[in-house]
Protein backbone atom coordinates (compact mmCIF):
# COMPACT_ATOMS: atom_id res chain seq x y z
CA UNK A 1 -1.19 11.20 3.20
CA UNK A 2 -1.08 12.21 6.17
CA UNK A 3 2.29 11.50 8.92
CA UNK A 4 1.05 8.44 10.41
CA UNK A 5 0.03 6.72 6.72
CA UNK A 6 3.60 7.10 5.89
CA UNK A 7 4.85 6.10 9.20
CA UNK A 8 2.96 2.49 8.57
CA UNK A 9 4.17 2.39 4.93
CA UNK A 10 7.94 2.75 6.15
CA UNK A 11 7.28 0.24 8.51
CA UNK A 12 5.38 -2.34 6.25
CA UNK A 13 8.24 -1.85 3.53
CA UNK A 14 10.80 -3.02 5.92
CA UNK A 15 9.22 -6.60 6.03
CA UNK A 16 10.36 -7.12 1.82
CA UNK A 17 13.10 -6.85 -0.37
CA UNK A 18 13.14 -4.23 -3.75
CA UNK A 19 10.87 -6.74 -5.49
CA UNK A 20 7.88 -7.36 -2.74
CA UNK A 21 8.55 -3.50 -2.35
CA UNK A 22 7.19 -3.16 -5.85
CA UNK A 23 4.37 -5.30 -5.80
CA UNK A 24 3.84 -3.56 -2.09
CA UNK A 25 3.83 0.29 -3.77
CA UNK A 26 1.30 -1.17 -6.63
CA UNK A 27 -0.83 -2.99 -4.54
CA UNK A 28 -1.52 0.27 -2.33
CA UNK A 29 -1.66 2.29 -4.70
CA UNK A 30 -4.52 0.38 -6.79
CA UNK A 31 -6.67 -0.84 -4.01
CA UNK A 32 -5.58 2.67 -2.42
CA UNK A 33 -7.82 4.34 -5.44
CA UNK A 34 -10.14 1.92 -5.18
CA UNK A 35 -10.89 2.45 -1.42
CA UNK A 36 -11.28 6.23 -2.59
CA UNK A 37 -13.65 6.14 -5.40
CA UNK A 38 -15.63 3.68 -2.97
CA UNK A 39 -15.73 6.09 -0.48
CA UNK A 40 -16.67 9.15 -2.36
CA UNK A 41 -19.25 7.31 -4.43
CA UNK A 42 -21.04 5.97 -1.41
CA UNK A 43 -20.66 9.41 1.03
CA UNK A 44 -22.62 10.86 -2.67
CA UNK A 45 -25.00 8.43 -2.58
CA UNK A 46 -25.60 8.04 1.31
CA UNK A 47 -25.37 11.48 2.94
CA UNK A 48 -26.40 13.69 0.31
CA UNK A 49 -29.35 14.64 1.98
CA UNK A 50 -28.22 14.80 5.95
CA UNK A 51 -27.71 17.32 8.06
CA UNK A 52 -23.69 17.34 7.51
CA UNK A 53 -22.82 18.75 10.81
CA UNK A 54 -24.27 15.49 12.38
CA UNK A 55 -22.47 13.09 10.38
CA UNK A 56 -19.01 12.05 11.22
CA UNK A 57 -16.19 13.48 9.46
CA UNK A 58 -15.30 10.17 7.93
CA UNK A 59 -18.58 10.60 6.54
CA UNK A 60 -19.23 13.86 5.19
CA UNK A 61 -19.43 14.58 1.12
CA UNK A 62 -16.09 16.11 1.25
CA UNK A 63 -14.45 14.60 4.61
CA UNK A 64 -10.79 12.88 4.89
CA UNK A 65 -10.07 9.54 3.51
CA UNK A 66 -8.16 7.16 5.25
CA UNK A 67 -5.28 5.44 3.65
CA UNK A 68 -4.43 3.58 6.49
CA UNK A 69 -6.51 0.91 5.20
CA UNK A 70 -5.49 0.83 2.16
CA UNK A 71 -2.03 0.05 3.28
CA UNK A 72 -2.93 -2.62 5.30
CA UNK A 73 -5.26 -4.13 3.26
CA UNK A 74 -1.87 -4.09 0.37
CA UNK A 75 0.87 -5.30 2.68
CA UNK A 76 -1.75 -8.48 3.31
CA UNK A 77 -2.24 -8.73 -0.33
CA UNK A 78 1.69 -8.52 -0.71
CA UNK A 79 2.11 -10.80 2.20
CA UNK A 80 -0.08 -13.67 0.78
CA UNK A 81 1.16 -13.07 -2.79
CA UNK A 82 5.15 -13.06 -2.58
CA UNK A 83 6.05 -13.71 1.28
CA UNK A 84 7.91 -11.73 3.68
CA UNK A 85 11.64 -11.34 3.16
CA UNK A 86 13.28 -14.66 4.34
CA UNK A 87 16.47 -12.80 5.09
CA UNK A 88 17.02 -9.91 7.27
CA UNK A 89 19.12 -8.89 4.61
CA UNK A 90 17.84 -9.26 1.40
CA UNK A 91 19.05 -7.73 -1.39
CA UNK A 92 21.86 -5.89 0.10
CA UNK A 93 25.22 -5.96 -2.40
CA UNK A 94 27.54 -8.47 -1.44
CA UNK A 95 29.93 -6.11 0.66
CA UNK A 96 27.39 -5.39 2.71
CA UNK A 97 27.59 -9.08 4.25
CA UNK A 98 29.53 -10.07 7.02
């Protein structure tokens, strides 16, 4: 993961509490694997037999893959499932309140 893919997960997290946190961290993580095995299975299938310096490295056999979407595509699963955090403060202890 690259510095902007954890950028967008720090900034997704802050719209949940701990629990929606763990549903978010599962969610990307699963459809996160799923978005690589995808990706790796079709670049095998697809551009096995191109010229690989004409392909785009998103493309190639052994180019990047982006997590990006797989973060989004989890903090919309995590949105639709549990909600966003109601409260700006959560599940802070009780001292923490004003």
């Amino acid at each position: 993961m690259g510095g902007g893919d954890v950028k967008l997960f720090a900034v997704n997290a802050l719209w949940f509490d701990f629990h929606g946190l763990l549903f978010l961290a599962s969610a990307i993580a699963i459809i996160g694997g799923v978005v690589a095995v995808l990706l790796i299975v079709l670049r095998r299938m697809m551009f096995a037999s191109c010229n690989q310096s004409r392909v785009p490295p998103i493309c190639r056999v052994n180019g990047p893959i982006p997590y990006g979407i797989a973060i989004a595509i989890g903090t919309i699963a995590t949105l639709y499932v549990s909600g966003p955090n109601p409260s700006g403060a959560g599940a802070l202890p009780t001292f923490v309140h004003d």
